[in-house]
Each structure stands twice: as C-alpha cells, then as structure tokens.
PDB file of N, CA and C in Angstrom:
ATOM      1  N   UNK A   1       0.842  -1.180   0.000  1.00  0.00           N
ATOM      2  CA  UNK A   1       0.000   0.000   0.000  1.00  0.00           C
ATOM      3  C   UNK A   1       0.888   1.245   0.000  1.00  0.00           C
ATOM      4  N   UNK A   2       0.602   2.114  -0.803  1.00  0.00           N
ATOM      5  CA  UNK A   2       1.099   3.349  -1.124  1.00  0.00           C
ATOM      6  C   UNK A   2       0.676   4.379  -0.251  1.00  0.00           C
ATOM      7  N   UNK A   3       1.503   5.118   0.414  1.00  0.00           N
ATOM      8  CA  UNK A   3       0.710   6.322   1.535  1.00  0.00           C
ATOM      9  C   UNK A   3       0.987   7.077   0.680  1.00  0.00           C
ATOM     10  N   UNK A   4       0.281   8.279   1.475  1.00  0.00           N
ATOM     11  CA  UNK A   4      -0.190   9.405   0.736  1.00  0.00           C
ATOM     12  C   UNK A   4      -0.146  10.425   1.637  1.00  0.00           C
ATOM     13  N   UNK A   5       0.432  11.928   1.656  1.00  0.00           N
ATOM     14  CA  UNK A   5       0.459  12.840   2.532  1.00  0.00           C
ATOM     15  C   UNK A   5      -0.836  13.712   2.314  1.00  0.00           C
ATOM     16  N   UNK A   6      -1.891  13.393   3.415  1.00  0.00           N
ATOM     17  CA  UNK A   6      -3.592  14.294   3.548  1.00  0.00           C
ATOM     18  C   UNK A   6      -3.069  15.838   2.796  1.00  0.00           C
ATOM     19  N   UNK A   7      -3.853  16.027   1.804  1.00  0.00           N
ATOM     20  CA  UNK A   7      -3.882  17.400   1.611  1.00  0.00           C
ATOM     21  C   UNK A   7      -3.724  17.716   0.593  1.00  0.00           C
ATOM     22  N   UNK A   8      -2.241  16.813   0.105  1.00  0.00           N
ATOM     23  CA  UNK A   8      -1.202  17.528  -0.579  1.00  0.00           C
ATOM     24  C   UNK A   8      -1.166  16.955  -2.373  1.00  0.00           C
ATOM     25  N   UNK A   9      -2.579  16.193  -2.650  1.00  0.00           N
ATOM     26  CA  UNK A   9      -2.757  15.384  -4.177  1.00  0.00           C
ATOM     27  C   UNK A   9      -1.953  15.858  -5.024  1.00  0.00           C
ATOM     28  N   UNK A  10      -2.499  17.327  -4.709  1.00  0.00           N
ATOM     29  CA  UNK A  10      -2.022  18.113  -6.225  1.00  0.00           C
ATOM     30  C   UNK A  10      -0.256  18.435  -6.422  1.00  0.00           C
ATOM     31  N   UNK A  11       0.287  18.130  -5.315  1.00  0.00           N
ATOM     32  CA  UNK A  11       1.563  18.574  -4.996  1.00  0.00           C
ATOM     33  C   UNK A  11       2.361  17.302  -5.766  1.00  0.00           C
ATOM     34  N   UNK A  12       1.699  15.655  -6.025  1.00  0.00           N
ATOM     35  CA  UNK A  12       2.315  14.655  -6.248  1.00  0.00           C
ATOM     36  C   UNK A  12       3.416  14.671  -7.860  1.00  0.00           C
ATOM     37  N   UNK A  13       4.420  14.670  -7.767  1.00  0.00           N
ATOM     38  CA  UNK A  13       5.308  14.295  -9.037  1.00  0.00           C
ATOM     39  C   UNK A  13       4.660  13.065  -9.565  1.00  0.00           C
ATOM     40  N   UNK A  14       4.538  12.241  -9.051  1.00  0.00           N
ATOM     41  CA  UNK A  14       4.737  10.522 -10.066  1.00  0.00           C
ATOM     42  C   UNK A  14       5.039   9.644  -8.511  1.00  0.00           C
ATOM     43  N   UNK A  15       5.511   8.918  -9.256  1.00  0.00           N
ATOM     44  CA  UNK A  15       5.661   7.377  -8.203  1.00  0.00           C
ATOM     45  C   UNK A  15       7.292   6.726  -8.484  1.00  0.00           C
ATOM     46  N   UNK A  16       7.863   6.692  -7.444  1.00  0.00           N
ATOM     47  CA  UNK A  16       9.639   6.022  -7.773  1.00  0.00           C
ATOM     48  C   UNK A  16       9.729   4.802  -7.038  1.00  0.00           C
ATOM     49  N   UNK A  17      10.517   3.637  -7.349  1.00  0.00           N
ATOM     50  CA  UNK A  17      11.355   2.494  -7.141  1.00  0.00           C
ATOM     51  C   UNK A  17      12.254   3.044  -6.506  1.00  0.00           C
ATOM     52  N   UNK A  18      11.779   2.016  -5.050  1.00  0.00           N
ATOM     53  CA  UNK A  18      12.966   2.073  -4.091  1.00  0.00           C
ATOM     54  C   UNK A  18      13.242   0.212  -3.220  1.00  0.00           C
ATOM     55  N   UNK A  19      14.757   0.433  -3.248  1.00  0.00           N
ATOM     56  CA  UNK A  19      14.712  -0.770  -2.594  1.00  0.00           C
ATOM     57  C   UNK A  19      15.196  -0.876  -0.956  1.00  0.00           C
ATOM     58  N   UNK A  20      14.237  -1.966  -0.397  1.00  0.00           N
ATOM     59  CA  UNK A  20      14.513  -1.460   1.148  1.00  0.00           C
ATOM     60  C   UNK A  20      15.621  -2.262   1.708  1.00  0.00           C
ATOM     61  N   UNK A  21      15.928  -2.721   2.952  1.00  0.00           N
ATOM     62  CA  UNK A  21      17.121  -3.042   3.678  1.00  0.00           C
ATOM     63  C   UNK A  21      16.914  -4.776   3.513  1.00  0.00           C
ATOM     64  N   UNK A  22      16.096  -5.401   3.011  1.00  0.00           N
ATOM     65  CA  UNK A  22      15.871  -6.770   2.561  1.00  0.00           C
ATOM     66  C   UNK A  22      15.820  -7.138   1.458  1.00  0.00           C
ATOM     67  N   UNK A  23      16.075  -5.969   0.657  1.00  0.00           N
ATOM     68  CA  UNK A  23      16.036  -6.235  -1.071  1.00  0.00           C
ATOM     69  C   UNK A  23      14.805  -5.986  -1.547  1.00  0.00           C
ATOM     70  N   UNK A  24      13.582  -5.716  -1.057  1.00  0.00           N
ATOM     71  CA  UNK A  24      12.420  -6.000  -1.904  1.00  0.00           C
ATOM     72  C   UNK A  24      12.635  -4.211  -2.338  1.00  0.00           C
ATOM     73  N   UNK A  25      11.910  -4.384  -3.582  1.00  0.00           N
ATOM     74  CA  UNK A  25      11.645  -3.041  -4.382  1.00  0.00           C
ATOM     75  C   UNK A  25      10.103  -3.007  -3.809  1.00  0.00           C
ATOM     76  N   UNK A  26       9.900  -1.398  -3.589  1.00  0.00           N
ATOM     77  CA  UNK A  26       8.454  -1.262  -3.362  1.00  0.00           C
ATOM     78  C   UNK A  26       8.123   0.284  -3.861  1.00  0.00           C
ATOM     79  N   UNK A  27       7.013   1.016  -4.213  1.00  0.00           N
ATOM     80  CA  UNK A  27       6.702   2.327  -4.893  1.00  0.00           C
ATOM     81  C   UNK A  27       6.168   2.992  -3.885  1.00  0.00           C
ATOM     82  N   UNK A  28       6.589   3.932  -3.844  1.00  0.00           N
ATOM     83  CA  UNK A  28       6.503   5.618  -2.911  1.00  0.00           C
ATOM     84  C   UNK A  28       6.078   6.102  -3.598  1.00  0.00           C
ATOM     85  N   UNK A  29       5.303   7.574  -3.179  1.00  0.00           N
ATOM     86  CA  UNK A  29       4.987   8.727  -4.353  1.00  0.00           C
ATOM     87  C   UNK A  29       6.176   9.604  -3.563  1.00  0.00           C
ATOM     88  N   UNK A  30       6.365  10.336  -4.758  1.00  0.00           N
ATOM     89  CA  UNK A  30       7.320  11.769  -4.396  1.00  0.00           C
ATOM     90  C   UNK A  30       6.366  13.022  -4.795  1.00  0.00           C
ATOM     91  N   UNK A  31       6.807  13.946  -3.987  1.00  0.00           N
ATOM     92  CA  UNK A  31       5.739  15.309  -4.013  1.00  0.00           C
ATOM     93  C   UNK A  31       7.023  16.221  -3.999  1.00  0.00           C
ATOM     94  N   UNK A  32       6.643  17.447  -4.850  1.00  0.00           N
ATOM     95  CA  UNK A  32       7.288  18.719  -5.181  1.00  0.00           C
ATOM     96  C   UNK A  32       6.750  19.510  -3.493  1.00  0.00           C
ATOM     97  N   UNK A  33       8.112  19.225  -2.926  1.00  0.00           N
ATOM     98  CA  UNK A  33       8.250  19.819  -1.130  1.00  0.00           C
ATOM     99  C   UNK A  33       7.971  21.368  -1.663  1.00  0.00           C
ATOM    100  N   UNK A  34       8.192  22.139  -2.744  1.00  0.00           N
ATOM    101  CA  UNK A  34       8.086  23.772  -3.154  1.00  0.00           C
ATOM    102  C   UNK A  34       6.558  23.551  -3.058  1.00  0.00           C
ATOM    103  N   UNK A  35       5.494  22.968  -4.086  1.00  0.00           N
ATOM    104  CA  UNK A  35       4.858  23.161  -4.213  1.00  0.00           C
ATOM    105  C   UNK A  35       3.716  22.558  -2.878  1.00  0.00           C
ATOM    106  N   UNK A  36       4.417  21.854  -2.084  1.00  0.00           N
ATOM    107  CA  UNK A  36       3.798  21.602  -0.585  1.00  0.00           C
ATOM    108  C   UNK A  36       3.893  23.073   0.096  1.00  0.00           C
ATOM    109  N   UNK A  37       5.191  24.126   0.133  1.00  0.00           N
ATOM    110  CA  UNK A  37       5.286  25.114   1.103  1.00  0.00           C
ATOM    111  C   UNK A  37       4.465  25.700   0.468  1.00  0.00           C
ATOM    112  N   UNK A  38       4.476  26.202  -0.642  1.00  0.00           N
ATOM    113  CA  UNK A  38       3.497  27.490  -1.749  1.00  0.00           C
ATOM    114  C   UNK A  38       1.980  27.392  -1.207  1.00  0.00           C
ATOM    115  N   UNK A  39       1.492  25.801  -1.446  1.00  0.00           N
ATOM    116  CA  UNK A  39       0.123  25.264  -0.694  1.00  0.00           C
ATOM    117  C   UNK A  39       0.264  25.596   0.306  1.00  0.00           C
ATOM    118  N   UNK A  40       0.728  25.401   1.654  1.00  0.00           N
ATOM    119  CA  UNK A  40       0.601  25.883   2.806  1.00  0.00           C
ATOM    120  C   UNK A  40       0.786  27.553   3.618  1.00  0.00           C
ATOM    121  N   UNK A  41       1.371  28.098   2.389  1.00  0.00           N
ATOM    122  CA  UNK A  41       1.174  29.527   2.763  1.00  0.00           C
ATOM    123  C   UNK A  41      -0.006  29.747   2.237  1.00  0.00           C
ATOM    124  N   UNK A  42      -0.180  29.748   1.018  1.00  0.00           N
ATOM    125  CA  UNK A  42      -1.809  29.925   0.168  1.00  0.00           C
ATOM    126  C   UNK A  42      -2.614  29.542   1.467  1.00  0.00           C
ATOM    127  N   UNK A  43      -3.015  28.352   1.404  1.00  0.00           N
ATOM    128  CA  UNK A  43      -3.953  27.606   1.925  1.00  0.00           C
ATOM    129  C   UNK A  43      -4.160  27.756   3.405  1.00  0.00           C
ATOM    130  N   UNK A  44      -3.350  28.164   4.054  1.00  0.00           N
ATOM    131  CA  UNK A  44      -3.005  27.974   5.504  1.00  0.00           C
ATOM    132  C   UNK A  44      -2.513  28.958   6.238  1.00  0.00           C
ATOM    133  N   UNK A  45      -1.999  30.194   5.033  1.00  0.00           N
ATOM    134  CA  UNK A  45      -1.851  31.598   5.813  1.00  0.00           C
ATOM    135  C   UNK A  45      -0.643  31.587   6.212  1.00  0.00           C
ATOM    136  N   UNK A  46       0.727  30.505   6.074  1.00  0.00           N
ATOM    137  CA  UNK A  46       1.925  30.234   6.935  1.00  0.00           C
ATOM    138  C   UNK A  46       2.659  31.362   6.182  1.00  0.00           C
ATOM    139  N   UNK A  47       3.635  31.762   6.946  1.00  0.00           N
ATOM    140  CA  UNK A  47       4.803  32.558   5.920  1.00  0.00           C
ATOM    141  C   UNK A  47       5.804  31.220   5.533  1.00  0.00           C
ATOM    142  N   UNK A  48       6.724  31.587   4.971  1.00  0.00           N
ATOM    143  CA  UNK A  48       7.995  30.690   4.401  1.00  0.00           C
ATOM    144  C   UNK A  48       8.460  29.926   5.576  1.00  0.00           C
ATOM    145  N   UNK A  49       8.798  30.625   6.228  1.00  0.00           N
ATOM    146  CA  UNK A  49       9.667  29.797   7.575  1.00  0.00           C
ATOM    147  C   UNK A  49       8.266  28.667   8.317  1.00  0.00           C
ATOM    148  N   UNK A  50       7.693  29.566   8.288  1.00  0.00           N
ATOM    149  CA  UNK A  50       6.211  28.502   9.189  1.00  0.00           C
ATOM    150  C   UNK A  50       6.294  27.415   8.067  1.00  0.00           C
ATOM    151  N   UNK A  51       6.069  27.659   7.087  1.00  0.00           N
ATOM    152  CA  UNK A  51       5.727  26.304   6.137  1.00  0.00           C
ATOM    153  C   UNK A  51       7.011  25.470   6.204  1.00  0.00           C
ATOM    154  N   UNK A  52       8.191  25.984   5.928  1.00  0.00           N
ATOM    155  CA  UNK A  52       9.236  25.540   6.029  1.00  0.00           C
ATOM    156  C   UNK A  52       9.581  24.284   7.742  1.00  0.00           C
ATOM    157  N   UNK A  53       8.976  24.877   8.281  1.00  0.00           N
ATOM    158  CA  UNK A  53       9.113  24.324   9.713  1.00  0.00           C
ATOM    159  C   UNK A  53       8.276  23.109   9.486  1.00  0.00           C
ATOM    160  N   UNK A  54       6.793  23.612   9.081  1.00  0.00           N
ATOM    161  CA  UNK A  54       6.029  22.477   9.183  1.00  0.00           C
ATOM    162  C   UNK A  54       6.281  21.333   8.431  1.00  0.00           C
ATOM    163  N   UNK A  55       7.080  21.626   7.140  1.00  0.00           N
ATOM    164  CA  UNK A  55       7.629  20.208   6.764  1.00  0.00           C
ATOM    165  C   UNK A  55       8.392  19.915   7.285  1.00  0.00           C
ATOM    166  N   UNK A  56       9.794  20.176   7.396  1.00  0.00           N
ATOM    167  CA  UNK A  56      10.871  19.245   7.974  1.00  0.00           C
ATOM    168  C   UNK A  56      10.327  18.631   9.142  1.00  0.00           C
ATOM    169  N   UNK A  57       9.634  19.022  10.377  1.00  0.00           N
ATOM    170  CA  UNK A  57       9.093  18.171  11.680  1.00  0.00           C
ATOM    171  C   UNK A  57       7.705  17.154  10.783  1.00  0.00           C
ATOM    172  N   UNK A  58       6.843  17.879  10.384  1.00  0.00           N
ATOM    173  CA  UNK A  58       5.578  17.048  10.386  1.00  0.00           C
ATOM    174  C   UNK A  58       5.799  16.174   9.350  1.00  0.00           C
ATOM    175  N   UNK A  59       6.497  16.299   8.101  1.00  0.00           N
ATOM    176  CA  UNK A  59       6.749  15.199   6.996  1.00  0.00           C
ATOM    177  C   UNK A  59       7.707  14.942   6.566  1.00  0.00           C
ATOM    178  N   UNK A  60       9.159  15.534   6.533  1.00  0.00           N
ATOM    179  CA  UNK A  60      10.102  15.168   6.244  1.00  0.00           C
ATOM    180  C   UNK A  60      10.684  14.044   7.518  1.00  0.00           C
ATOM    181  N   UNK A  61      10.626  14.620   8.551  1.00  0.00           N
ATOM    182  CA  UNK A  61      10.831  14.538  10.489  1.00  0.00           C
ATOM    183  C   UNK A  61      10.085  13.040  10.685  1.00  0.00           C
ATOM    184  N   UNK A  62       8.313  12.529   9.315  1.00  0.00           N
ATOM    185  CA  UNK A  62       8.155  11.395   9.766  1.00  0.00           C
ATOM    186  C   UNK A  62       8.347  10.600   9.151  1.00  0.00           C
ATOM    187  N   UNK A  63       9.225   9.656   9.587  1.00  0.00           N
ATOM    188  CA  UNK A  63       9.082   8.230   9.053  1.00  0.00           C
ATOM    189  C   UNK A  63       8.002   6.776   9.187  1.00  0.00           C
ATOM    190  N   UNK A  64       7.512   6.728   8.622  1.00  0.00           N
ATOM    191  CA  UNK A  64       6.745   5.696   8.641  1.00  0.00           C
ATOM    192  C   UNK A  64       6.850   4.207   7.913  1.00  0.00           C
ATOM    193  N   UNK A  65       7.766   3.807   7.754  1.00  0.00           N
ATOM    194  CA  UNK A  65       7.594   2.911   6.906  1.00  0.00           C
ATOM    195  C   UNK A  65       8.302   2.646   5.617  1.00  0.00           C
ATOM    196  N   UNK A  66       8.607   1.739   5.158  1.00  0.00           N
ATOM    197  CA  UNK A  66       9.404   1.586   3.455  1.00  0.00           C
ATOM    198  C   UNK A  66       8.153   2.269   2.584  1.00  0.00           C
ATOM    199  N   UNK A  67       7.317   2.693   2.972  1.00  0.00           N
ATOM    200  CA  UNK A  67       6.555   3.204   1.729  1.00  0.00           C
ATOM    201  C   UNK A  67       6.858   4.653   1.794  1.00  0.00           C
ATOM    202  N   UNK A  68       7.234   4.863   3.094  1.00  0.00           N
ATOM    203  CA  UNK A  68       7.288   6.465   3.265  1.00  0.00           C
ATOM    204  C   UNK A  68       7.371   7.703   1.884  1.00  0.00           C
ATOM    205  N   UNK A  69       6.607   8.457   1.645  1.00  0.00           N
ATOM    206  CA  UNK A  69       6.769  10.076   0.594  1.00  0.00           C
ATOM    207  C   UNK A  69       7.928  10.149   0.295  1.00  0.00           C
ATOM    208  N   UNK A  70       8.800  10.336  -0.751  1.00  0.00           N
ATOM    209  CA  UNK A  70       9.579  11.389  -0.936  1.00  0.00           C
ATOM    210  C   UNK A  70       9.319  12.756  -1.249  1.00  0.00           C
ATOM    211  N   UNK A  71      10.035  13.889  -0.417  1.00  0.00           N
ATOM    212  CA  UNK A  71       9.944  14.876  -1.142  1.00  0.00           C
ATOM    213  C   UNK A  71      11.033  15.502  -2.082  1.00  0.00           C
ATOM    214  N   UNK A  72      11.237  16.422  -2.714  1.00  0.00           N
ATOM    215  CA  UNK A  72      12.277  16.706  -4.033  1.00  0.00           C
ATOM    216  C   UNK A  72      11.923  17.986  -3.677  1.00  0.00           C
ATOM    217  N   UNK A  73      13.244  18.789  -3.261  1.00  0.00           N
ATOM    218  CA  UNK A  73      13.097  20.204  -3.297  1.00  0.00           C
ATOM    219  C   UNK A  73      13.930  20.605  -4.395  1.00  0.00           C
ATOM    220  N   UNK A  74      13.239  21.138  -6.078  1.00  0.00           N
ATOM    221  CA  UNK A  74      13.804  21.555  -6.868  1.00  0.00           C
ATOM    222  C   UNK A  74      14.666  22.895  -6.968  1.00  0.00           C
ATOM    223  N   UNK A  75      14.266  23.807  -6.446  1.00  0.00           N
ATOM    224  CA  UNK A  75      14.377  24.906  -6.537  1.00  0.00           C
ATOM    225  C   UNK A  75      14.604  26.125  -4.370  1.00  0.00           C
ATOM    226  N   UNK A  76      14.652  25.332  -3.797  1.00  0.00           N
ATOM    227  CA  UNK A  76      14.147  25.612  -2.700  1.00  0.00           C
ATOM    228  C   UNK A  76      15.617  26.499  -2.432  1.00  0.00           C
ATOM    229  N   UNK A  77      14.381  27.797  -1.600  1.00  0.00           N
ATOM    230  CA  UNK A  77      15.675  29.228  -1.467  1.00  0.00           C
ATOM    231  C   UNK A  77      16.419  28.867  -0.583  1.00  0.00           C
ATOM    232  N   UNK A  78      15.933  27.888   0.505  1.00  0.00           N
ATOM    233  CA  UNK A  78      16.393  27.587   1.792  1.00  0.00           C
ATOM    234  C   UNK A  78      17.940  27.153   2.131  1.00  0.00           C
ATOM    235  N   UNK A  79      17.833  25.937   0.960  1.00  0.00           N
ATOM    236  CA  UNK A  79      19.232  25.660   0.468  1.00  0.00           C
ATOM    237  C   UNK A  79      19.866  26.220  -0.653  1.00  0.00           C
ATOM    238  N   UNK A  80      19.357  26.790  -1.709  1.00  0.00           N
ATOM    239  CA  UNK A  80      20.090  27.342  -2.806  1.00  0.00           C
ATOM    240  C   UNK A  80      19.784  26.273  -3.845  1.00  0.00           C
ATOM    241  N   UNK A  81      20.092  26.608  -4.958  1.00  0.00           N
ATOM    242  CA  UNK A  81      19.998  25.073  -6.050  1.00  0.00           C
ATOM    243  C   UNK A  81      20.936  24.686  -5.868  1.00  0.00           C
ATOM    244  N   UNK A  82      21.279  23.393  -6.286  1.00  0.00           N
ATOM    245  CA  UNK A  82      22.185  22.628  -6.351  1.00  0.00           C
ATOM    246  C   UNK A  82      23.238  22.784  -8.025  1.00  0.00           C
ATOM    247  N   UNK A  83      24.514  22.625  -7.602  1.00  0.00           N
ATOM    248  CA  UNK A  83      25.089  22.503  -8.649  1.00  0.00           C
ATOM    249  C   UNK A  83      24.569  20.745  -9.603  1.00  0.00           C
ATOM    250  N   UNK A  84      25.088  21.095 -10.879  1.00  0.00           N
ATOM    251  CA  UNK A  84      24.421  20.264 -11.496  1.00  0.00           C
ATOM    252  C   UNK A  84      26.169  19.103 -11.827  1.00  0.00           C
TER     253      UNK A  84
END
C-alpha cells in the first residue's frame, strides 16, 4: 500500500522504485516539497519559515515505513539550487 500525505494530491510528481534493507523493491509517491510550502502559505496563511518548519518536523521529520513520501526540493531558497 502506497501512503499518501492528507492534503497535498495536487503537490504529487509521479511514483519512484525504491529498494529497502531486505532487497524488496516497493513504490513511494514523491511530491514537489516547493509546491507543498506554496500550498501551505496559500492555503493555511503560513509565511515561508512557518511552512518551512512544518515540513521538515511534520513530513520530512516522519518516518513511517518503506513506503514512506519522498519529497524533491527543486528549486528551494532555503538551500540554494544545487550545482548540477
């Protein structure tokens, strides 16, 4: 079973192959973490840092499981982009 972070549908990239600490491959969804903060200021009134907070503790912070979310911060000011 595939989890899913409440809220956040529209935020979903796609679905990735991952393999866990026993070998089995199993599918996660990954969500655009930008377009999770953008939603939560919109939606929720947070500034940057509030949204920013609320992911790293409430969804990055949980682990649940080999199915667990990825998130992908493309563009995020927080860290800077990444060299390529």
């Amino acid at each position: 079973m595939t989890l899913k972070i409440d809220g956040f549908d529209n935020c979903i990239i796609g679905p990735a192959f991952v393999w866990d600490s026993s070998g089995t491959q199993t599918m996660v969804l990954v969500y655009d973490a930008e377009e999770i903060r953008d939603l939560l200021m919109s939606r929720d009134g947070m500034d940057f840092g509030e949204a920013r907070e609320y992911i790293e503790y409430n969804i990055e912070g949980a682990y649940v499981g080999p199915t667990t979310p990825i998130l992908v911060w493309k563009h995020d000011e927080f860290y800077g982009e990444m060299d390529d």
